[in-house]
C-alpha atoms as a PDB file:
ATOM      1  CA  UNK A   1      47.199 -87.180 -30.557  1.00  0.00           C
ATOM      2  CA  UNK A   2      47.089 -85.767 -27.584  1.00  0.00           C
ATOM      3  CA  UNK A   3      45.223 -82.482 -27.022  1.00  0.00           C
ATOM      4  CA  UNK A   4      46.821 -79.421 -24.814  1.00  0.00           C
ATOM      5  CA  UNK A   5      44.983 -78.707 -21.649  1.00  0.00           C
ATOM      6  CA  UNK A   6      42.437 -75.850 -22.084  1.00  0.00           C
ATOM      7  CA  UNK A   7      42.567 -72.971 -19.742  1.00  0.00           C
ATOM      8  CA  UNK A   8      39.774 -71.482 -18.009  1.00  0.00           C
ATOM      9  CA  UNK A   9      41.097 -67.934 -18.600  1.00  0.00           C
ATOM     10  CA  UNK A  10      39.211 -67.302 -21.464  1.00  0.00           C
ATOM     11  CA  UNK A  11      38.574 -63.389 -20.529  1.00  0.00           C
ATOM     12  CA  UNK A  12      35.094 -63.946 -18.987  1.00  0.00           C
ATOM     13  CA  UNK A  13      36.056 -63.290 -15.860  1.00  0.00           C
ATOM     14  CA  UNK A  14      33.127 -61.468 -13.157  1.00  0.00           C
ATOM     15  CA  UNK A  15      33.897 -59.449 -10.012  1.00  0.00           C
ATOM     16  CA  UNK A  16      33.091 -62.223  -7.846  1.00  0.00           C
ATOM     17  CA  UNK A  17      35.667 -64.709  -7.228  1.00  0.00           C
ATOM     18  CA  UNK A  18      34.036 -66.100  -3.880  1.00  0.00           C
ATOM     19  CA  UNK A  19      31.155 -67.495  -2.188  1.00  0.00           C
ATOM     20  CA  UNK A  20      31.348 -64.802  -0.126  1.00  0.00           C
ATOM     21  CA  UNK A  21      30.950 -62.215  -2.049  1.00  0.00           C
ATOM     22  CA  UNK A  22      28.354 -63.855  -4.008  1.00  0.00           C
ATOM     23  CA  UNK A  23      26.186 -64.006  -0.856  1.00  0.00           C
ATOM     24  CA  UNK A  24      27.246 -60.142  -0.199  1.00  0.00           C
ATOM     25  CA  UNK A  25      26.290 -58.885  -3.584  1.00  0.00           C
ATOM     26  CA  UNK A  26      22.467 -60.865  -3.737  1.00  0.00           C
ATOM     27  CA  UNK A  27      22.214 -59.173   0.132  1.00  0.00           C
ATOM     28  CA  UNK A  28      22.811 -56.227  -1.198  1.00  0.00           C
ATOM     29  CA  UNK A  29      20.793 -56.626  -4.025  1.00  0.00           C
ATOM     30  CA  UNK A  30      17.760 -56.804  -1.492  1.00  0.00           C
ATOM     31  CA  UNK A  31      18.509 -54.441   1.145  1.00  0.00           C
ATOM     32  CA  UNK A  32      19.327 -51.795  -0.939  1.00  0.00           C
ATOM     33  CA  UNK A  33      16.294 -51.067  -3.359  1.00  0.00           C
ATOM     34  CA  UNK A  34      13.836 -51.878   0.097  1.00  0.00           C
ATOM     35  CA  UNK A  35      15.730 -49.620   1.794  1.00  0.00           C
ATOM     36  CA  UNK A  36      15.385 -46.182  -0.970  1.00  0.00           C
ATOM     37  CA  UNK A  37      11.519 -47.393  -0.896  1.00  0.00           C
ATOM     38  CA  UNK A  38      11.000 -46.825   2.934  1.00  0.00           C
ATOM     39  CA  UNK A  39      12.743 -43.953   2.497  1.00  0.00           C
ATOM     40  CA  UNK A  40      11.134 -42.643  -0.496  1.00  0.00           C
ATOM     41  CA  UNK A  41       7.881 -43.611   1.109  1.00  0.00           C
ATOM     42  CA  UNK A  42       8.845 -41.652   4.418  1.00  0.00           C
ATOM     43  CA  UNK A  43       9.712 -38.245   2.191  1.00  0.00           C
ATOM     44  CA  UNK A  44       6.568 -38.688   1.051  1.00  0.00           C
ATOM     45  CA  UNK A  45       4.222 -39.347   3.996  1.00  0.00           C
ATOM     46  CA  UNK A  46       6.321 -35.946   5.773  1.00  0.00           C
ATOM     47  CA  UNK A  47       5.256 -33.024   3.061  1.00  0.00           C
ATOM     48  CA  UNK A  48       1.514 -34.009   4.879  1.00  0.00           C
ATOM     49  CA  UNK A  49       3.033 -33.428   8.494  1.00  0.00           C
ATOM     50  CA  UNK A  50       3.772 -29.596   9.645  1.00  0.00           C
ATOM     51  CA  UNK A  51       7.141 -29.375  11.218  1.00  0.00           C
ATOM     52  CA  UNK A  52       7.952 -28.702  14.641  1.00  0.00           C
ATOM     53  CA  UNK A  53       7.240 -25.122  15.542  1.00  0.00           C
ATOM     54  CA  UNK A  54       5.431 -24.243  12.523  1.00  0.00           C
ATOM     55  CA  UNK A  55       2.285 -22.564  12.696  1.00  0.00           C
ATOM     56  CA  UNK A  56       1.554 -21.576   9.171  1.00  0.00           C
ATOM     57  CA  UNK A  57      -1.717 -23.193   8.864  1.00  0.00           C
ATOM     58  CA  UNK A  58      -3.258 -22.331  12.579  1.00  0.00           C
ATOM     59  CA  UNK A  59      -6.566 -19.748  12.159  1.00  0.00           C
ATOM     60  CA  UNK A  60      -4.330 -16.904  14.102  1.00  0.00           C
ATOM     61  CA  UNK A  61      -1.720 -17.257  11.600  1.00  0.00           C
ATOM     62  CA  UNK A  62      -4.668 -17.269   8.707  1.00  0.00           C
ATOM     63  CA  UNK A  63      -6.067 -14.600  10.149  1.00  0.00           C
ATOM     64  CA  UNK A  64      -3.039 -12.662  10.137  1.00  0.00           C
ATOM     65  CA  UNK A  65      -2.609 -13.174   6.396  1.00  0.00           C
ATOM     66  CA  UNK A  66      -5.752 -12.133   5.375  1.00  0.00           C
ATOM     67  CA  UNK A  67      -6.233  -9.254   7.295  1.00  0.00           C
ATOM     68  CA  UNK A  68      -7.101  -5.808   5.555  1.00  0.00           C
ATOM     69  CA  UNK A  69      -3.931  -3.837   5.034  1.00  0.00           C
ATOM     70  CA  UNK A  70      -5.938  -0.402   6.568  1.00  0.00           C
ATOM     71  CA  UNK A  71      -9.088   1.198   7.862  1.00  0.00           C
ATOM     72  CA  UNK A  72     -11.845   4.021   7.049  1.00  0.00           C
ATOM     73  CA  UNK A  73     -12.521   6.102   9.861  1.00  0.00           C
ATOM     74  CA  UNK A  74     -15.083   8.650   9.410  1.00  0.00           C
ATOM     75  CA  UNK A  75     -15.249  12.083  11.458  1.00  0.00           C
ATOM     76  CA  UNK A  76     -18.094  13.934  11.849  1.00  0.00           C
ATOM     77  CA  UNK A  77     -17.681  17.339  12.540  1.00  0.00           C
ATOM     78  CA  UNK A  78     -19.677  18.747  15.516  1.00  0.00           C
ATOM     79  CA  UNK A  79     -22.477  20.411  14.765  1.00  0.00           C
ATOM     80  CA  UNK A  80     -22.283  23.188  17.105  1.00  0.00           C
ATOM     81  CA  UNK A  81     -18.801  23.730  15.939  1.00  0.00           C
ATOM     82  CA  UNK A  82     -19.621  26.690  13.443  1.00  0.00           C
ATOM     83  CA  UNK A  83     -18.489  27.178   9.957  1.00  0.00           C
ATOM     84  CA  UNK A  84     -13.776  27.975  10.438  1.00  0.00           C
ATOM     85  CA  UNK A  85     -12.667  31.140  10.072  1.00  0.00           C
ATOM     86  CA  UNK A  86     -10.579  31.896   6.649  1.00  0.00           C
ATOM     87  CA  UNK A  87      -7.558  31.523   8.832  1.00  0.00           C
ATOM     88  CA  UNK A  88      -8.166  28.376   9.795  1.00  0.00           C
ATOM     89  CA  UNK A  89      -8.889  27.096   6.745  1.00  0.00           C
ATOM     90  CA  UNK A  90      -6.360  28.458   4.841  1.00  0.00           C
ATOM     91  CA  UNK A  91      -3.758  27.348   7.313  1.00  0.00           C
ATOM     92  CA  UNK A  92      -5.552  23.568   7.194  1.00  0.00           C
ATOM     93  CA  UNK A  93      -5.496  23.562   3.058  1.00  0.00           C
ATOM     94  CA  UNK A  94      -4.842  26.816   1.379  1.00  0.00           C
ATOM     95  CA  UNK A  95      -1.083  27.125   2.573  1.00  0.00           C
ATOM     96  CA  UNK A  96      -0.284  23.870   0.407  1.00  0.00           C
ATOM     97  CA  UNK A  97      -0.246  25.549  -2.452  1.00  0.00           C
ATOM     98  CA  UNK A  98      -0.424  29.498  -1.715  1.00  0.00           C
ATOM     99  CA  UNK A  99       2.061  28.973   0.706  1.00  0.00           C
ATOM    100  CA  UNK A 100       4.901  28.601  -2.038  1.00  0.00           C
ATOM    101  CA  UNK A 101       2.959  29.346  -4.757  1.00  0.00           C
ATOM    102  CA  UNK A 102       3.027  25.881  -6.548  1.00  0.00           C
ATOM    103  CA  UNK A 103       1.528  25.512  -9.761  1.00  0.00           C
ATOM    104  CA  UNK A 104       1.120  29.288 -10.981  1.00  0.00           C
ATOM    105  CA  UNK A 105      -0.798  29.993  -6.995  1.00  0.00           C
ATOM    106  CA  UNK A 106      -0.705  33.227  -6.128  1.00  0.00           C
ATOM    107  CA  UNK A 107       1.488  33.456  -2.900  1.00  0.00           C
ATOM    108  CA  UNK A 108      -0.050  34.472   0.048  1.00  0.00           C
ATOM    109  CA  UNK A 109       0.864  37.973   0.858  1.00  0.00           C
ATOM    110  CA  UNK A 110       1.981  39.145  -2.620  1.00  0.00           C
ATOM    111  CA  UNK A 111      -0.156  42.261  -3.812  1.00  0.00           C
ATOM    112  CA  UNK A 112       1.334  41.732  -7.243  1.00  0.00           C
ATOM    113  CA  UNK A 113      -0.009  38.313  -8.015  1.00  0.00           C
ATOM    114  CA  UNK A 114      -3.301  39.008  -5.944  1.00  0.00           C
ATOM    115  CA  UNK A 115      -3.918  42.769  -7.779  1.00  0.00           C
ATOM    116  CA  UNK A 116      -5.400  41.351 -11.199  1.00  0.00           C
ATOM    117  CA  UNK A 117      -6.954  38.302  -9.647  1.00  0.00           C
ATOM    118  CA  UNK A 118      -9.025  40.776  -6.923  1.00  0.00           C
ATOM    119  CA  UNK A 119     -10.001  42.996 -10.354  1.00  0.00           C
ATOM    120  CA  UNK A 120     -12.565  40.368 -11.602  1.00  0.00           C
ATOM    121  CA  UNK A 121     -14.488  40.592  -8.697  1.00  0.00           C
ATOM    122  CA  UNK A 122     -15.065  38.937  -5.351  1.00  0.00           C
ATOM    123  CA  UNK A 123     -17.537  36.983  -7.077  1.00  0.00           C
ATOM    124  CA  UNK A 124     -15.378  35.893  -9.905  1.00  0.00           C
ATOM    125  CA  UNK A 125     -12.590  34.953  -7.472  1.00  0.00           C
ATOM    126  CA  UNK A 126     -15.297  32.907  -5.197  1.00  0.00           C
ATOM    127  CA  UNK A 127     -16.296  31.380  -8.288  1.00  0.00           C
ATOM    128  CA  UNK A 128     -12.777  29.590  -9.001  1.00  0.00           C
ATOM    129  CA  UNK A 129     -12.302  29.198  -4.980  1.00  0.00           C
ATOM    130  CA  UNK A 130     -15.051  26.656  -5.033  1.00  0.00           C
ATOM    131  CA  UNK A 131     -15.380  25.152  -8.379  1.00  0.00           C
ATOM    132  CA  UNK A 132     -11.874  25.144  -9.173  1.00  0.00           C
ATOM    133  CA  UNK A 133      -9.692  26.889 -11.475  1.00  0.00           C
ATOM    134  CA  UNK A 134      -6.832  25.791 -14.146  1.00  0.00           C
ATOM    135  CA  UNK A 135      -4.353  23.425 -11.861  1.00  0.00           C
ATOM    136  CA  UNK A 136      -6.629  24.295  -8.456  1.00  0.00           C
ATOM    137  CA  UNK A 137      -9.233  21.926  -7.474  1.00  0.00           C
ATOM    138  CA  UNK A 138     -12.551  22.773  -6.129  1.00  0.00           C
ATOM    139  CA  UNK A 139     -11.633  24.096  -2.742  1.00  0.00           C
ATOM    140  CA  UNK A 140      -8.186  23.619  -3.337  1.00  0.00           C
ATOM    141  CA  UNK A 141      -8.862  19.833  -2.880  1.00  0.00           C
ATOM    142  CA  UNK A 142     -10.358  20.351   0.296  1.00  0.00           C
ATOM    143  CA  UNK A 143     -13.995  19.645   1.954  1.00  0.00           C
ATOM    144  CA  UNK A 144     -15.691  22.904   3.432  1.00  0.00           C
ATOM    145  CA  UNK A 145     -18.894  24.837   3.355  1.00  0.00           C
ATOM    146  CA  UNK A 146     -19.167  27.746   0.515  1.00  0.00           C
ATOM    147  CA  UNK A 147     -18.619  29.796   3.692  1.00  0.00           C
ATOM    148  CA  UNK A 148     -15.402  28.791   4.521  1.00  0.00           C
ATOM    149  CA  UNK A 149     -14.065  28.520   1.584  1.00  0.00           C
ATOM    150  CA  UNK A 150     -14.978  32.468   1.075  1.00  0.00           C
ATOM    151  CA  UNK A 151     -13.641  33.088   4.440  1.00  0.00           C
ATOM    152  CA  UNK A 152     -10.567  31.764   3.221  1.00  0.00           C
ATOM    153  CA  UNK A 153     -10.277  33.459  -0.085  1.00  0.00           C
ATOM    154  CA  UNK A 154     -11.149  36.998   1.900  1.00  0.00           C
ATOM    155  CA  UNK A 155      -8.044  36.100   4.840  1.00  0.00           C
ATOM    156  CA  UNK A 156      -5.993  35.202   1.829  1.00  0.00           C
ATOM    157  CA  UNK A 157      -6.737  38.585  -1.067  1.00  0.00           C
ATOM    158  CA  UNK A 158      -6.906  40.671   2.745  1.00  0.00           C
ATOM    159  CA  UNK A 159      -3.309  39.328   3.633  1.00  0.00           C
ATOM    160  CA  UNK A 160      -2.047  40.094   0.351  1.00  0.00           C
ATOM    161  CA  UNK A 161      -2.831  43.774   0.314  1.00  0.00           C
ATOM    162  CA  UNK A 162      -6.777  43.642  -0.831  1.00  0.00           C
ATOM    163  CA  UNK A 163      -9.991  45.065   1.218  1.00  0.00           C
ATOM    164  CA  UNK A 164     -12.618  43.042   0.801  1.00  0.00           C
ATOM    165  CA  UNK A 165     -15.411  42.329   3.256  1.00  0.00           C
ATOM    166  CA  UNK A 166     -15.569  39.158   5.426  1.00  0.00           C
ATOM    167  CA  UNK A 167     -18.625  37.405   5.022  1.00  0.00           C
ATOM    168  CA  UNK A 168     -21.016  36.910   7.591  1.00  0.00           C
ATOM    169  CA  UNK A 169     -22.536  33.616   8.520  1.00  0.00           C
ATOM    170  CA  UNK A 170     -26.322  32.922   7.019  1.00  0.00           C
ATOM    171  CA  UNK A 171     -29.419  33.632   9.332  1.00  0.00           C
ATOM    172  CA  UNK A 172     -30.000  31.283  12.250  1.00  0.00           C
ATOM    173  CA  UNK A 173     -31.289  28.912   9.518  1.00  0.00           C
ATOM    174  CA  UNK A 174     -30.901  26.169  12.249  1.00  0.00           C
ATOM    175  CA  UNK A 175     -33.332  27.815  14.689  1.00  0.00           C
ATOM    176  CA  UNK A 176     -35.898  26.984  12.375  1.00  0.00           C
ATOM    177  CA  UNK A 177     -38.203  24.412  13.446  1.00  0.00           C
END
């Protein structure tokens, strides 16, 4: 008996048919994986480098960064200045709030809100000028000598209808030696 010639077509067929493209695909093989590993290798290596033009890391550019966001500057007041008239204090700190009358102030210029106020006494009203009173800081948030601030609570009761007496500046306590 005579057998049948068996086909090679058995279904097991590959993508390469040729020498050709067997050489081609074990190239490839090769090139390919050394090639993503010099380039993997290169990605690497350039996070170390700075880029052209940058200057992120140079001291002026650190320097920059950490430098304070503002300054203190302290005034000293002259000396031979003199303690400010009420008017100028007022007008420097007083006007804030008498001005408009903010918080329950009493407005500058209005006997009505000054007349029960100037009834407890220059004292009493000196008193609250300085330490403070209900929504008013001591000195209305300001930074003056007892003198000014009674200068200041004189122009204001004064401009608003009252008669009280400006106070004079202490004895030549400076003269002193």
């Amino acid at each position: 008996m005579s057998q049948a010639p068996q086909s090679h077509e058995s279904g097991h067929e590959g993508p390469i048919q040729t020498p050709q493209q067997l050489l081609i695909a074990v190239v490839a093989a090769f090139v390919v994986p050394v090639a993503i590993i010099a380039l993997l290798v290169n990605y690497v290596n350039s996070a170390a480098r700075s880029a052209a033009g940058s200057d992120a890391l140079s001291a002026q550019a650190t320097a920059q960064r950490i430098m304070p966001v503002g300054t203190v500057e302290i005034k000293l007041a002259s000396t031979n200045a003199g303690p400010r008239s009420g008017e100028e204090v007022y007008k420097a700190q007083c006007v804030n709030c008498h001005g408009a009358g903010m918080l329950g102030a009493p407005k500058f210029g209005d006997a009505g809100a000054w007349g029960g106020r100037v009834g407890q006494g220059d004292a009493k009203l000196l008193e609250h000028a300085i330490k403070g009173f209900n929504a008013m800081p001591a000195q209305g948030g300001g930074d003056f000598s007892d003198l000014e601030v009674h200068r200041a609570l004189v122009y204001m009761v004064n401009g608003s209808g009252g008669k009280l007496a400006e106070p004079a500046a202490p004895a030549a306590a400076a003269s002193a030696p």
